[in-house]
N, C-alpha and C. Protein backbone atom coordinates (compact mmCIF):
# COMPACT_ATOMS: atom_id res chain seq x y z
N UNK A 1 -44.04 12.21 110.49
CA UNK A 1 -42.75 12.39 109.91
C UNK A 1 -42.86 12.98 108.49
N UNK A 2 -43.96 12.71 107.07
CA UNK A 2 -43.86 13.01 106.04
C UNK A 2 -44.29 14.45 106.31
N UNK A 3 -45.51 14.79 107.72
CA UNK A 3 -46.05 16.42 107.60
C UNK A 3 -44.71 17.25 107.93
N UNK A 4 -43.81 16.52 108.71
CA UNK A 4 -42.37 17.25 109.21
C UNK A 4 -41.39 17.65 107.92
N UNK A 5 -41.33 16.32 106.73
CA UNK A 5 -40.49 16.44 105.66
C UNK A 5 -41.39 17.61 104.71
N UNK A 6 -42.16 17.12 104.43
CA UNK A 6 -42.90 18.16 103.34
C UNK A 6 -43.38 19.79 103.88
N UNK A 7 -42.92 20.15 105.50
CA UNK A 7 -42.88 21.07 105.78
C UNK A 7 -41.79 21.68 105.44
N UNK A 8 -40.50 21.32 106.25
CA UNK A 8 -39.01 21.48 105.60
C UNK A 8 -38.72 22.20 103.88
N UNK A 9 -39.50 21.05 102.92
CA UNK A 9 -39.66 20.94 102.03
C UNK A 9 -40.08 22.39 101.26
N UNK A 10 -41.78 22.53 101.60
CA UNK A 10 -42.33 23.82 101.92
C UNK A 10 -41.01 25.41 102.28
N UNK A 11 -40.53 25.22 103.55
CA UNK A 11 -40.09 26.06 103.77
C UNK A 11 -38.98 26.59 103.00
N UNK A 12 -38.11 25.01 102.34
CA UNK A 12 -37.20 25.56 101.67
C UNK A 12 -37.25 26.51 100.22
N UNK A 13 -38.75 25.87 99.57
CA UNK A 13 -39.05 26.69 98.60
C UNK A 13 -39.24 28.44 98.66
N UNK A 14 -39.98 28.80 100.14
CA UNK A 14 -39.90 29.56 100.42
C UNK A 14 -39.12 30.78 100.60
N UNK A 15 -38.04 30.23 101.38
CA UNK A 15 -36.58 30.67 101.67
C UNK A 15 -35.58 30.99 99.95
N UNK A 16 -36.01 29.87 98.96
CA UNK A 16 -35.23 29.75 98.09
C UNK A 16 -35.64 31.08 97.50
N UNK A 17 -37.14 31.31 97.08
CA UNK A 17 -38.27 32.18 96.76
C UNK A 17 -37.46 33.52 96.85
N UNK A 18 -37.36 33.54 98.11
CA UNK A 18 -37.15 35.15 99.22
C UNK A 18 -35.87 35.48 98.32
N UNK A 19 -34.73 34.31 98.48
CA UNK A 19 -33.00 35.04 98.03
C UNK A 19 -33.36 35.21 96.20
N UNK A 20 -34.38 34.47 95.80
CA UNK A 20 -34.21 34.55 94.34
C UNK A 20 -34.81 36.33 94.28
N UNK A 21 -35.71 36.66 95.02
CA UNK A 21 -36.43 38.28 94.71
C UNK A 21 -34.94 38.93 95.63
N UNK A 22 -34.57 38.22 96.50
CA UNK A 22 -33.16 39.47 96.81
C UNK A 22 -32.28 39.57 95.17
N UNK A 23 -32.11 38.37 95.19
CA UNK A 23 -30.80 38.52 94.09
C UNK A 23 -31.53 39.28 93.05
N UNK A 24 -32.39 39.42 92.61
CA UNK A 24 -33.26 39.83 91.76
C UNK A 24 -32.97 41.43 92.12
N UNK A 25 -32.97 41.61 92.96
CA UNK A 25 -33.25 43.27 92.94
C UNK A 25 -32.30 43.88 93.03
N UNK A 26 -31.18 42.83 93.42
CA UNK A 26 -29.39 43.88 93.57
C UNK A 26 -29.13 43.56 92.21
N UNK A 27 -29.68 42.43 91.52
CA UNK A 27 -29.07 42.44 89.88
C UNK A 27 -30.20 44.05 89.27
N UNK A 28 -30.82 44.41 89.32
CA UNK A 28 -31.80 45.41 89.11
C UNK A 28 -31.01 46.55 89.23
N UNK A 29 -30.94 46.60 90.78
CA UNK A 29 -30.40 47.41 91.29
C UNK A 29 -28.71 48.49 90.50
N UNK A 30 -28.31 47.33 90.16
CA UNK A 30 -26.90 46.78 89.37
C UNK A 30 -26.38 47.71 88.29
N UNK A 31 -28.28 47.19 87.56
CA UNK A 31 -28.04 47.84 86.26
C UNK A 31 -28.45 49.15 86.28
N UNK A 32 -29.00 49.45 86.98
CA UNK A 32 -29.93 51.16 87.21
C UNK A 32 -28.62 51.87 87.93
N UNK A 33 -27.94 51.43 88.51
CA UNK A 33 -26.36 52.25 89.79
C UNK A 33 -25.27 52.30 88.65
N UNK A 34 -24.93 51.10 88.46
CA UNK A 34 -23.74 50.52 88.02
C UNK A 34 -23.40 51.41 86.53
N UNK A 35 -22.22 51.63 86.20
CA UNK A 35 -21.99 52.22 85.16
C UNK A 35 -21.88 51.07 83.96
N UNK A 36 -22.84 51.36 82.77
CA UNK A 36 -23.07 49.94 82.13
C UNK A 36 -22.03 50.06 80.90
N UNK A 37 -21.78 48.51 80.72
CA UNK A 37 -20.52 48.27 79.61
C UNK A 37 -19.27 48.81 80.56
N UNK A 38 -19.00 48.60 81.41
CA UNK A 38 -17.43 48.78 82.27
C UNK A 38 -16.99 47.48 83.63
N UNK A 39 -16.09 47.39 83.40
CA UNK A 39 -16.20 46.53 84.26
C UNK A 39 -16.53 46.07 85.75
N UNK A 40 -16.90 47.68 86.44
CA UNK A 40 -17.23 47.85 87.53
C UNK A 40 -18.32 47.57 88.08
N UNK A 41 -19.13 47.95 86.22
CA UNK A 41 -20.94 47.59 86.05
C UNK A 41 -20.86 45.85 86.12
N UNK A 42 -20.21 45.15 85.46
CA UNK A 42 -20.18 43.46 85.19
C UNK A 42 -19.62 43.28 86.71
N UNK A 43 -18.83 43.73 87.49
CA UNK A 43 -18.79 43.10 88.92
C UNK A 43 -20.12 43.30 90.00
N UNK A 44 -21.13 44.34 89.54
CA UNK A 44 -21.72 44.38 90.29
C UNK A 44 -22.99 43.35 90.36
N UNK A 45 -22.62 42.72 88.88
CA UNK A 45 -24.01 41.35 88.52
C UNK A 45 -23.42 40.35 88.45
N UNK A 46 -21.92 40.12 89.14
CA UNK A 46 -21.46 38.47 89.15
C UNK A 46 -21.88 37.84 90.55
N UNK A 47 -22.05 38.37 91.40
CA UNK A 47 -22.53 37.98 92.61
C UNK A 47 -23.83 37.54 92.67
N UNK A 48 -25.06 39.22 92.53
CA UNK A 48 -25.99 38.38 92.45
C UNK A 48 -26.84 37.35 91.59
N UNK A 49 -25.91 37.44 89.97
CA UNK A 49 -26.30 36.38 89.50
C UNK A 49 -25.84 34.76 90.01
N UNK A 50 -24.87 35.01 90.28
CA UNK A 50 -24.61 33.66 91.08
C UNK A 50 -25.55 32.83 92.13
N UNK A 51 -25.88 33.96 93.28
CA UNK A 51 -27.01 34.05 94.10
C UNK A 51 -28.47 33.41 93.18
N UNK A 52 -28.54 34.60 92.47
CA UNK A 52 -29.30 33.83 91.53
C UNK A 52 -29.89 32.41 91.23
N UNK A 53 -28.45 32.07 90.67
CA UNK A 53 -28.79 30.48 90.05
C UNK A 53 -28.75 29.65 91.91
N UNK A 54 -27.75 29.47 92.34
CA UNK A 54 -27.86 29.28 93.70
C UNK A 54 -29.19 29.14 94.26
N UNK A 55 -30.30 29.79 94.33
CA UNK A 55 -31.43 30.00 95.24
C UNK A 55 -31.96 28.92 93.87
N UNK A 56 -32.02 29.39 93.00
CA UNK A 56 -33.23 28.29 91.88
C UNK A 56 -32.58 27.01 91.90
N UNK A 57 -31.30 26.58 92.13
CA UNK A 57 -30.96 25.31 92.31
C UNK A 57 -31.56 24.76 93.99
N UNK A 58 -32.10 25.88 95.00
CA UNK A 58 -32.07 25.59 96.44
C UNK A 58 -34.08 25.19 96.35
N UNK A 59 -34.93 26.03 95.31
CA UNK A 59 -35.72 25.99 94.74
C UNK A 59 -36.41 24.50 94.15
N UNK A 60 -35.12 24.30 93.39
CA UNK A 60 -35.47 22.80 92.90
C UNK A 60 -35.55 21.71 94.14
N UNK A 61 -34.19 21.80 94.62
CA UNK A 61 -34.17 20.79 95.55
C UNK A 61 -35.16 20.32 96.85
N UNK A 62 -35.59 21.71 97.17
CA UNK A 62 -36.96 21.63 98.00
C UNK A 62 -38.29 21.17 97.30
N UNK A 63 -38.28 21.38 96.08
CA UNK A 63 -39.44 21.15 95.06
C UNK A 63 -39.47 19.02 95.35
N UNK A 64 -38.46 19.17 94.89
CA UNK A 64 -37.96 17.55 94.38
C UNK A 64 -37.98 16.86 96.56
N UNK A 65 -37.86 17.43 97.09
CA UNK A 65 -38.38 16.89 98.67
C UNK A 65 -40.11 16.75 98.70
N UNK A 66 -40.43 17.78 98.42
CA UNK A 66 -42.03 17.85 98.40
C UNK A 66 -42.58 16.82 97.27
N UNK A 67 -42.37 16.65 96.56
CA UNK A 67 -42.63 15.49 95.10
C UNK A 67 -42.53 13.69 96.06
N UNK A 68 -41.19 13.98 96.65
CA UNK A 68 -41.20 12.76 97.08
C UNK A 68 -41.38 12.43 98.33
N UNK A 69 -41.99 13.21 99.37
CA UNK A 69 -42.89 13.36 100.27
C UNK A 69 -44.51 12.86 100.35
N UNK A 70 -44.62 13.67 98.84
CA UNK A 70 -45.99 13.69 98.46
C UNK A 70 -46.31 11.82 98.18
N UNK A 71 -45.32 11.37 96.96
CA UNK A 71 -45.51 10.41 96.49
C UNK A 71 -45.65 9.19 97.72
N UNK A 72 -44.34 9.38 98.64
CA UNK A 72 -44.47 8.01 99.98
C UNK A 72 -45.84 8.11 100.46
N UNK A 73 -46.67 9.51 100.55
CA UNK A 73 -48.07 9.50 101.40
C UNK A 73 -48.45 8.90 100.50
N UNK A 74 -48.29 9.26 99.32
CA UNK A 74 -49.64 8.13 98.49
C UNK A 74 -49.62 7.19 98.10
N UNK A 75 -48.62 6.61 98.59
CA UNK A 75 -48.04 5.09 98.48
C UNK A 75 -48.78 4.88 99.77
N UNK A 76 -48.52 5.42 101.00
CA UNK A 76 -48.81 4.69 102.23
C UNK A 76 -49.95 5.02 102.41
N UNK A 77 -50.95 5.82 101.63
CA UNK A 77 -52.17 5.81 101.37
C UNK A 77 -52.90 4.39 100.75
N UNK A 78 -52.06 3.81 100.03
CA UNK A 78 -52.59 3.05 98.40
C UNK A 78 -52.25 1.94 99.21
N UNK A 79 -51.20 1.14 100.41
CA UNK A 79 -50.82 0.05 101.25
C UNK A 79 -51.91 0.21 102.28
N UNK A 80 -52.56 0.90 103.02
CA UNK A 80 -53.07 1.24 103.92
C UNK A 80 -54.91 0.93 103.09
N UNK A 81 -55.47 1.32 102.20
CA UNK A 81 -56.66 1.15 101.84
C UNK A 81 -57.04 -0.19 101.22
């Protein structure tokens, strides 16, 4: 069950990883297309900054699964020896 959670865990960092380099590259993208200082340019980086923070909050939360995954094994390591 903990190799099942701390996989999950794993994957979500992963996944979080992937949308943070998407959002990353349409905010890039954004500023290199987008006409800068207009407001057409600032709509084109409210999304993927949002995305942005979004994936690093999805980032943490998988982080903070794996932490306490980790810790029950070594508890049920430390009951077990």
């Amino acid at each position: 069950m903990i190799n099942n959670t701390l996989g999950i865990g794993i994957q979500g960092i992963q996944d979080g990883m992937a949308g943070m380099e998407n959002a990353a590259r349409k905010i890039a993208r954004a500023g290199a297309d987008g006409p800068q200082g207009t407001a057409e340019g600032a709509g084109n980086l409210a999304e993927p900054l949002i995305e942005l923070n979004l994936y690093e909050r999805s980032v943490e939360a998988s982080a903070q699964v794996v932490k306490t995954a980790d810790e029950t094994l070594g508890t049920l390591l430390d009951i077990k020896a």
